[in-house]
C-alpha atoms as a PDB file:
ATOM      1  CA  UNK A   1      16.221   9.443 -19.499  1.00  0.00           C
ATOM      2  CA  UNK A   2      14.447   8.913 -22.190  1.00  0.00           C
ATOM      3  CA  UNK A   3      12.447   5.355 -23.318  1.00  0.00           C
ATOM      4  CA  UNK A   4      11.348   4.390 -26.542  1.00  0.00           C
ATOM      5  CA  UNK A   5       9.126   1.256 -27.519  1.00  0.00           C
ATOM      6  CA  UNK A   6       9.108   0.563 -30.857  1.00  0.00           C
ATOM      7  CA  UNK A   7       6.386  -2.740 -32.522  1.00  0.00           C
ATOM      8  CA  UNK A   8       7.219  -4.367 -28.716  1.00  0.00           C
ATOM      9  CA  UNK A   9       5.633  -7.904 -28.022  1.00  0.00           C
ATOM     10  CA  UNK A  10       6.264 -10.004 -24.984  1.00  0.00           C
ATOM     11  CA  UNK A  11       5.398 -13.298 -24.999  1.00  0.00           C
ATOM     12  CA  UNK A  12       5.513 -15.853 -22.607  1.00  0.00           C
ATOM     13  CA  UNK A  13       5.936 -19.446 -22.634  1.00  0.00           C
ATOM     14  CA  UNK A  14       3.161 -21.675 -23.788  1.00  0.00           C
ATOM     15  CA  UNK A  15       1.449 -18.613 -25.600  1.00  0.00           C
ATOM     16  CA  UNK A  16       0.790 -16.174 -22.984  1.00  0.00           C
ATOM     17  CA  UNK A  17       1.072 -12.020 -25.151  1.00  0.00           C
ATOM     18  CA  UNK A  18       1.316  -9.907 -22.018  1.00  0.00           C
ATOM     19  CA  UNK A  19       2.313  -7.035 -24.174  1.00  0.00           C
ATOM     20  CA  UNK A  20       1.410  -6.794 -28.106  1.00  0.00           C
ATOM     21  CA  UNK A  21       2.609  -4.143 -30.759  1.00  0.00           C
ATOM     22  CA  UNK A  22       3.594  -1.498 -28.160  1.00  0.00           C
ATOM     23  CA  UNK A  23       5.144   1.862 -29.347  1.00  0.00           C
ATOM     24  CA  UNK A  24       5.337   4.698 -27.447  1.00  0.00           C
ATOM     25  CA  UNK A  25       8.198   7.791 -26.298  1.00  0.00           C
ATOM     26  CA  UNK A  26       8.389   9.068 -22.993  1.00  0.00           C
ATOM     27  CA  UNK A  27      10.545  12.130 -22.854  1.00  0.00           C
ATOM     28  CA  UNK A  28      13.470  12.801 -20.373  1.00  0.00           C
ATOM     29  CA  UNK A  29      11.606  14.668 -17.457  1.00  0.00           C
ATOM     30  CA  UNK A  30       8.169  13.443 -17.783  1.00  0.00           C
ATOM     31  CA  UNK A  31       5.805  11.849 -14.898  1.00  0.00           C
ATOM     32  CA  UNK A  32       3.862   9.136 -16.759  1.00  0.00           C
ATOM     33  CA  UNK A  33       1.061   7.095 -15.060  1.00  0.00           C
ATOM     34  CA  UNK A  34       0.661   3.423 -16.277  1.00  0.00           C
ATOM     35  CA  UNK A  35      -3.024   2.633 -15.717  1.00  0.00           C
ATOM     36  CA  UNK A  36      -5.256  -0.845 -16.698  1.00  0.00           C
ATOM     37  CA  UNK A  37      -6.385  -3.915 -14.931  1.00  0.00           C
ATOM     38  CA  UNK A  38      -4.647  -6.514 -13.328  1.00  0.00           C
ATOM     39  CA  UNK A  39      -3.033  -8.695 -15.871  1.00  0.00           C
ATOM     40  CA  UNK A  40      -3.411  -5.687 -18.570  1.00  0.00           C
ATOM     41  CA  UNK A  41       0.505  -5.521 -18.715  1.00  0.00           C
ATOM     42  CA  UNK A  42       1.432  -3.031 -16.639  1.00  0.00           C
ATOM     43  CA  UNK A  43       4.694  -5.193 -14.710  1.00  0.00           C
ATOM     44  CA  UNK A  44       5.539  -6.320 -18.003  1.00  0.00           C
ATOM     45  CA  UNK A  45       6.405  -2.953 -19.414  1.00  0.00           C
ATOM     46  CA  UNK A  46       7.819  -1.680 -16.307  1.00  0.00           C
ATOM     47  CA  UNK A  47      10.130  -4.846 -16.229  1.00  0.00           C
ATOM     48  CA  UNK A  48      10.824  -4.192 -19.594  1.00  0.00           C
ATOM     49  CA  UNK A  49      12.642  -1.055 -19.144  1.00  0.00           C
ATOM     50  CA  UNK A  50      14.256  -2.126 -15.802  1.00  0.00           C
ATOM     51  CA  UNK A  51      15.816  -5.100 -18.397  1.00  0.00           C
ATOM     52  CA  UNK A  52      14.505  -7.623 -16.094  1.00  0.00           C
ATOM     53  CA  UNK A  53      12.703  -8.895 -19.103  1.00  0.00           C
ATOM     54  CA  UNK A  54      13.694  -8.643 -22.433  1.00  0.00           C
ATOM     55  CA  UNK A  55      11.385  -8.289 -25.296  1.00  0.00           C
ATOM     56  CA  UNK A  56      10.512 -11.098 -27.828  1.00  0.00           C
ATOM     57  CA  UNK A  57       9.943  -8.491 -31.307  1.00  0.00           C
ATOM     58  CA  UNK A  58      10.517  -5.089 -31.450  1.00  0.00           C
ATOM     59  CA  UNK A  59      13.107  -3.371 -29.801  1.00  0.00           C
ATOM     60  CA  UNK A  60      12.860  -1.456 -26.196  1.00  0.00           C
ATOM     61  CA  UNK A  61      15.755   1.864 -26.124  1.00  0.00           C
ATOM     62  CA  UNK A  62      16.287   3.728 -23.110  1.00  0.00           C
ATOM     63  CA  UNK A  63      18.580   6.746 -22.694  1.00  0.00           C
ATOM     64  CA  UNK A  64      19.242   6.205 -26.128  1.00  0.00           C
ATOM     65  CA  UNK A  65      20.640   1.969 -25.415  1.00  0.00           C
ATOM     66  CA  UNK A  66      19.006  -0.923 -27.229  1.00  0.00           C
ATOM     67  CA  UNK A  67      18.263  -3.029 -23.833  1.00  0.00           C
ATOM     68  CA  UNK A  68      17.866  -5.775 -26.386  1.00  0.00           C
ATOM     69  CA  UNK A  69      21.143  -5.635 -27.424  1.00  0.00           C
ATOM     70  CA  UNK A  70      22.720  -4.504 -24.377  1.00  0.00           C
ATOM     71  CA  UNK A  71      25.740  -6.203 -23.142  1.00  0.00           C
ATOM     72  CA  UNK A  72      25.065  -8.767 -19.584  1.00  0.00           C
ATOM     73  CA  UNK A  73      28.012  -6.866 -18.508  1.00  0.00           C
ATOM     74  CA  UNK A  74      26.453  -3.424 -18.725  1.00  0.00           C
ATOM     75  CA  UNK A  75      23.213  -4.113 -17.487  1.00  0.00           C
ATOM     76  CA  UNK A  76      24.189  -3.732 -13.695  1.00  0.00           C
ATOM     77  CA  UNK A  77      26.063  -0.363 -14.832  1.00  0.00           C
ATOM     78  CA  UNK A  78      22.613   0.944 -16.590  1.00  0.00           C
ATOM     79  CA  UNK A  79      20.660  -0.079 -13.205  1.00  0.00           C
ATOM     80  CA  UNK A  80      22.523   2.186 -11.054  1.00  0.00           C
ATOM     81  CA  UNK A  81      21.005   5.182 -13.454  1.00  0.00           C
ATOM     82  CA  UNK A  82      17.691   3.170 -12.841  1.00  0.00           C
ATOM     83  CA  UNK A  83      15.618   3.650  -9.550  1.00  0.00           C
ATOM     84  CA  UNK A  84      13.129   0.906  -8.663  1.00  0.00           C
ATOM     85  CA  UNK A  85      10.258   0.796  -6.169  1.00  0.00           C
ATOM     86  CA  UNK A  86       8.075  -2.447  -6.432  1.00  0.00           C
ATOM     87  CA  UNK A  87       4.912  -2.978  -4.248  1.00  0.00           C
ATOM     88  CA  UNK A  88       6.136  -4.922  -1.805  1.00  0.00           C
ATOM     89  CA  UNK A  89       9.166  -2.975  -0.360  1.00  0.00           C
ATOM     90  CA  UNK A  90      12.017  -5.346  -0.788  1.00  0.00           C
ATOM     91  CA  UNK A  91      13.407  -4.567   2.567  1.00  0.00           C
ATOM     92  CA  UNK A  92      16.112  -6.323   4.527  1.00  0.00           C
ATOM     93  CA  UNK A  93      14.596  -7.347   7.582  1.00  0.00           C
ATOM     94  CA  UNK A  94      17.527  -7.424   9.536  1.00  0.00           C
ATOM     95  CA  UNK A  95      18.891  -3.999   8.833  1.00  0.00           C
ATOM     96  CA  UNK A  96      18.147  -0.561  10.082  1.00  0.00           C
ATOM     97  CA  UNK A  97      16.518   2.174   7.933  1.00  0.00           C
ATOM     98  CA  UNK A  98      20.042   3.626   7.349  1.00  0.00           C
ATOM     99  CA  UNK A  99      21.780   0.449   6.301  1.00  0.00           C
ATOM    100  CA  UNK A 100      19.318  -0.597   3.897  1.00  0.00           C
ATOM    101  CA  UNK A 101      19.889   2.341   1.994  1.00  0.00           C
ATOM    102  CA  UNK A 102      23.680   2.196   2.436  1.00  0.00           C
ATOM    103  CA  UNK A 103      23.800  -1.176   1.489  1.00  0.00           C
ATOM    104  CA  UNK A 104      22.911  -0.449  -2.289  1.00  0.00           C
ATOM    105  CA  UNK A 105      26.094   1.858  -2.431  1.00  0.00           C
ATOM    106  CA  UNK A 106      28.439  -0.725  -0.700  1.00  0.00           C
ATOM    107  CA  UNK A 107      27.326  -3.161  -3.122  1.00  0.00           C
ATOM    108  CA  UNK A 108      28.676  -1.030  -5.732  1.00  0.00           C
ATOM    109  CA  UNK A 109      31.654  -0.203  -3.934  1.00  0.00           C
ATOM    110  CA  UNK A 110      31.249   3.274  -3.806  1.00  0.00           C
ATOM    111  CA  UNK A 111      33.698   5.259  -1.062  1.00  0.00           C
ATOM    112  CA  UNK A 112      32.085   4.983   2.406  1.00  0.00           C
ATOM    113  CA  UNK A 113      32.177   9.105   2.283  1.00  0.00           C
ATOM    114  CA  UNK A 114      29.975   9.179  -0.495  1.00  0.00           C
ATOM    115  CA  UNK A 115      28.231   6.695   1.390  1.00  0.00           C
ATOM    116  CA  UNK A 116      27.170   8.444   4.104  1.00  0.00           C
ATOM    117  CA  UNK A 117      26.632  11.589   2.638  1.00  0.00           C
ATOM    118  CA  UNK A 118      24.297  10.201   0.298  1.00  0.00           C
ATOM    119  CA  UNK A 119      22.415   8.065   3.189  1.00  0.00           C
ATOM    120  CA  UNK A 120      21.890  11.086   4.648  1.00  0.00           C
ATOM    121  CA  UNK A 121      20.990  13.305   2.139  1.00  0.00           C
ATOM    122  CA  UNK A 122      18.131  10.317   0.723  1.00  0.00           C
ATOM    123  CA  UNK A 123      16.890   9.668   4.031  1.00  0.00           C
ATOM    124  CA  UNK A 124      16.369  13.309   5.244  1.00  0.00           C
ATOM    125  CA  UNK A 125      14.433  13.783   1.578  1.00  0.00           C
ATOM    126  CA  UNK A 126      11.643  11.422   2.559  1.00  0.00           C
ATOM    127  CA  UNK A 127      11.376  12.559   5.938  1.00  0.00           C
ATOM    128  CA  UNK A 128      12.643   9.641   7.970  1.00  0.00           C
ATOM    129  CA  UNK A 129      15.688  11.028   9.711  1.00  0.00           C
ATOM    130  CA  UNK A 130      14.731   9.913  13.189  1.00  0.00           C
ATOM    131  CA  UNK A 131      13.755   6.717  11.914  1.00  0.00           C
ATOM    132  CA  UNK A 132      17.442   6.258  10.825  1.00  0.00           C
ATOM    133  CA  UNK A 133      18.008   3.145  13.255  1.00  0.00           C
ATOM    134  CA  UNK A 134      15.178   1.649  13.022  1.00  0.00           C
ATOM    135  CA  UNK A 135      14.095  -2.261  11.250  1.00  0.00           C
ATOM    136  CA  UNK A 136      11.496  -2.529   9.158  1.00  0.00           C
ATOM    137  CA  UNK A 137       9.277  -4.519  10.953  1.00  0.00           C
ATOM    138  CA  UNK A 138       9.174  -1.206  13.644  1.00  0.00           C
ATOM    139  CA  UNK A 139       7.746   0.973  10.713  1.00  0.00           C
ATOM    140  CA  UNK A 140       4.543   1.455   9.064  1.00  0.00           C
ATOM    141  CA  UNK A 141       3.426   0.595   5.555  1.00  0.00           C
ATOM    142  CA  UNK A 142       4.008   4.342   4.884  1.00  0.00           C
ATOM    143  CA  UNK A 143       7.097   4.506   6.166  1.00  0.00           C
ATOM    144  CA  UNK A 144       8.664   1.373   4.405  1.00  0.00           C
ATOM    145  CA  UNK A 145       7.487   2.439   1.495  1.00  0.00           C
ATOM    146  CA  UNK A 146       9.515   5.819   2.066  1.00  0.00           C
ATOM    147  CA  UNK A 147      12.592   3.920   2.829  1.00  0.00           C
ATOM    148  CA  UNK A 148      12.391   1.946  -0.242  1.00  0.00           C
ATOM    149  CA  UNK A 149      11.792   4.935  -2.299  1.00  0.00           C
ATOM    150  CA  UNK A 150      15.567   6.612  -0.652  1.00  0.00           C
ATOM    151  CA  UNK A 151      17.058   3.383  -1.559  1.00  0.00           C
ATOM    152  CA  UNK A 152      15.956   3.704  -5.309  1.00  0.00           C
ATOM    153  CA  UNK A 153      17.180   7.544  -5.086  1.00  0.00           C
ATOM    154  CA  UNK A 154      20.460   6.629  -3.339  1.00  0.00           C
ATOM    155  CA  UNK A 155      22.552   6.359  -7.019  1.00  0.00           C
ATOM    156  CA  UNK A 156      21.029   9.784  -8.304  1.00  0.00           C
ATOM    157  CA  UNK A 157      18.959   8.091 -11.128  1.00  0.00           C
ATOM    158  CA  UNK A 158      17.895   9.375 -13.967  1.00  0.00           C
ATOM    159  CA  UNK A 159      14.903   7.596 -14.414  1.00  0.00           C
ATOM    160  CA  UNK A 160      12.615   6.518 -11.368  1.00  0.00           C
ATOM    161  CA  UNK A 161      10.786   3.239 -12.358  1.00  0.00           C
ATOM    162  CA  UNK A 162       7.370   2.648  -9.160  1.00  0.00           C
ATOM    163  CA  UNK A 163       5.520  -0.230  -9.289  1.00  0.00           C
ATOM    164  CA  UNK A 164       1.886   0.431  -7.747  1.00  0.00           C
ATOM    165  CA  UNK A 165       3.682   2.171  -4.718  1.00  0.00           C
ATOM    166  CA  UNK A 166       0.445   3.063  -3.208  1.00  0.00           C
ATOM    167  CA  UNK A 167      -1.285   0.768  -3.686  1.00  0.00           C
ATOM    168  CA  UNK A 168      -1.809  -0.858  -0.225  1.00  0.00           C
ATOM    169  CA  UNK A 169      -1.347   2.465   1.501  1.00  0.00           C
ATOM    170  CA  UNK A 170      -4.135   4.795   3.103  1.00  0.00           C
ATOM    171  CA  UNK A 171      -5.083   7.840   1.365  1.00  0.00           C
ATOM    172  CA  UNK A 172      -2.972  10.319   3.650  1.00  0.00           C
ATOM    173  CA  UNK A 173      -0.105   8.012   3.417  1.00  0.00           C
ATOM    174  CA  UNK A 174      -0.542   7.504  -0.237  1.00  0.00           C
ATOM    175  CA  UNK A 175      -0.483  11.281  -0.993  1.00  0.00           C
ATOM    176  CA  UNK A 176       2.405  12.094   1.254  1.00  0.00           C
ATOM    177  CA  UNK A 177       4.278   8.825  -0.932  1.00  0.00           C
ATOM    178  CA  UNK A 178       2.897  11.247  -4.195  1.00  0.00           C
ATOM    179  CA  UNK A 179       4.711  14.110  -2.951  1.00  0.00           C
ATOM    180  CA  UNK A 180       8.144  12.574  -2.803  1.00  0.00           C
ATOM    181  CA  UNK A 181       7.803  11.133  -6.261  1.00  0.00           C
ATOM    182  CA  UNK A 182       6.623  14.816  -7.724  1.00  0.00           C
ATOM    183  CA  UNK A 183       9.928  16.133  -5.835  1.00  0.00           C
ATOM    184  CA  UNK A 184      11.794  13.957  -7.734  1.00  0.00           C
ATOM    185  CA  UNK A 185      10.114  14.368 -10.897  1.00  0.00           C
ATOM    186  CA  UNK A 186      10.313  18.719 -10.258  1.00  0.00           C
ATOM    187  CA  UNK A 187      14.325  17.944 -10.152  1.00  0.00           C
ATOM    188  CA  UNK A 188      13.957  16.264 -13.721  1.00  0.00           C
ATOM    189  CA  UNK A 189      13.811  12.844 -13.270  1.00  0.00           C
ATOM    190  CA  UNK A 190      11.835  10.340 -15.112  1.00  0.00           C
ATOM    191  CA  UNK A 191       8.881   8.930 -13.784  1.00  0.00           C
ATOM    192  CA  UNK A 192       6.831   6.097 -14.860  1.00  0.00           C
ATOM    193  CA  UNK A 193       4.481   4.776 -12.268  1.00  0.00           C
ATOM    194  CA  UNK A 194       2.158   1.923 -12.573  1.00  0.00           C
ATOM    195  CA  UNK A 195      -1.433   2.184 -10.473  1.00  0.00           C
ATOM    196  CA  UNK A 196      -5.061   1.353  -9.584  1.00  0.00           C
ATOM    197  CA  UNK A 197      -5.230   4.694  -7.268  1.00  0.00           C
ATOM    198  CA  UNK A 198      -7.727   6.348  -9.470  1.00  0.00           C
ATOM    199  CA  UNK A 199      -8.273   9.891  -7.109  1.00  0.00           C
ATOM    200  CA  UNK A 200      -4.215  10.006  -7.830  1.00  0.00           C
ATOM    201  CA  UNK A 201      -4.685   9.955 -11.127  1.00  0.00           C
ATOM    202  CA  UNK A 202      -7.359  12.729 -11.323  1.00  0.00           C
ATOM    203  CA  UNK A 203      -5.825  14.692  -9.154  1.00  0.00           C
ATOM    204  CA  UNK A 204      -2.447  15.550 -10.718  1.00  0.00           C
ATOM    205  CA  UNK A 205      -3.817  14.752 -14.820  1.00  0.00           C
ATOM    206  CA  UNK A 206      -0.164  13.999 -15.586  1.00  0.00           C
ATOM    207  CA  UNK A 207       0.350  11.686 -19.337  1.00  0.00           C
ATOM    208  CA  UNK A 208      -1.974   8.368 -18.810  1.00  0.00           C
ATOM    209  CA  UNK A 209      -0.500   5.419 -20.454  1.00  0.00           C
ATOM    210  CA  UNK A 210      -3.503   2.498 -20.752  1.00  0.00           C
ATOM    211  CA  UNK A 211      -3.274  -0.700 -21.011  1.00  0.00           C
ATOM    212  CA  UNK A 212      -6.093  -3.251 -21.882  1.00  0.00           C
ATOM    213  CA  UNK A 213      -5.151  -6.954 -22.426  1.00  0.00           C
ATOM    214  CA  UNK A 214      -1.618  -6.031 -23.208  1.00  0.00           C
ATOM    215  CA  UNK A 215      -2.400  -3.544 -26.162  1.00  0.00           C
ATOM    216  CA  UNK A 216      -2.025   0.117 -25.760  1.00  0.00           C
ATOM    217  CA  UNK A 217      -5.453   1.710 -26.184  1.00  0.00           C
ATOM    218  CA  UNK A 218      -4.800   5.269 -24.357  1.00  0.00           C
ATOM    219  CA  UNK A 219      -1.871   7.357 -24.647  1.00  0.00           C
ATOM    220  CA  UNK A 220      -3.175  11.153 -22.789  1.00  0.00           C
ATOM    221  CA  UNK A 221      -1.511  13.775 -21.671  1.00  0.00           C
ATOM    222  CA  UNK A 222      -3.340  15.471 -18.531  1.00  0.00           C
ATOM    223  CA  UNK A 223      -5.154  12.612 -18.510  1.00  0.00           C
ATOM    224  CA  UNK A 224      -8.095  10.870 -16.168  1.00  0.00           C
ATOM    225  CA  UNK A 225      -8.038   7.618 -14.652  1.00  0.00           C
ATOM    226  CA  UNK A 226     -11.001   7.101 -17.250  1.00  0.00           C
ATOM    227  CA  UNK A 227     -11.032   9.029 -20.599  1.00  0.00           C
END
């Protein structure tokens, strides 16, 4: 998928401007790092294309659909094309490795073949196969953050959205988390991934999107963490 910000402002209630006068294209296939410090904007434009947010001028299109203008109806239809993997996991505590990821697909109702087969396939991707019946709380940080990244890639999506998915990760774990999401990217999804992890950053020089006070003041391909 491809996203498109054109004159985009977010403002929030009294007079906060988390994001001010934002264009920018990122093409279909691209790996795009989101860099700047912590209240720069960086959630807001993420949750801008995830439609969690909506903008309050200019107009946000993704895959070619005005999100402004998009119909409540659709937007749990244009998710599923979506994959999202915030900080924090967003686990179910009570459920096993396996039915975590499942669960997204049952929600959907999508044939319990499919299901399974797609379960399988996600979870053998990242590596966690004989993890399968296992609860969160038995994993490490590394490993939670794998299953959260198979539940984003259960529904195939087109665009992978990661929300500083490192960033409370160790180094090895941290790179191995980088691997998965350059797999996916290598297959010709889109990646946009906000982070602090500056070695990361270096290391791959992929586009470098920077933020500062919610303004765009960097926009780099094979970029550093600091021009």
């Amino acid at each position: 998928m491809n996203i498109t910000f054109s004159e985009v402002t977010k403002t929030f209630e009294p007079d906060i401007t988390a994001l001010f006068d934002i264009s920018l294209n990122i093409e279909q296939g691209e790996f795009v790092y989101v860099i700047g410090q912590t209240g720069s904007g960086k959630s807001t434009l993420l949750r801008l294309i995830t439609r969690e947010l909506l903008p309050s001028a200019g107009t946000v299109a993704v895959g070619g659909f005005d999100l402004r203008r998009m119909r409540r109806a659709d937007v749990p239809y244009y998710r599923r094309d979506v994959g999202l993997v915030a900080q924090d996991f967003k686990l179910i505590s009570s459920l096993t490795v396996y039915e975590n990821i499942a669960f997204v697909m049952e929600a959907m109702s999508v044939p319990k073949r499919i299901v399974a087969e797609r379960t399988r396939d996600v979870i053998n991707q990242v590596g966690l196969w004989r993890r399968r019946f296992m609860r969160p709380a038995q994993l490490s940080g590394g490993e939670q953050q794998r299953v959260a990244i198979a539940r984003a890639l259960a529904n195939s999506p087109s665009l992978f959205i990661a929300d500083e998915p490192t960033g409370n990760l160790d180094f090895h774990t941290a790179a191995e988390v980088m691997k998965i999401l350059f797999a996916i990217n290598a297959a010709g999804v889109t990646v946009v991934m906000s982070t602090h992890n500056q070695s990361i950053v270096n290391s791959s020089r992929q586009r470098v999107i920077e933020l500062d006070n919610g303004k765009l003041i960097r926009d780099e391909k094979g970029g550093l963490y600091q021009a």
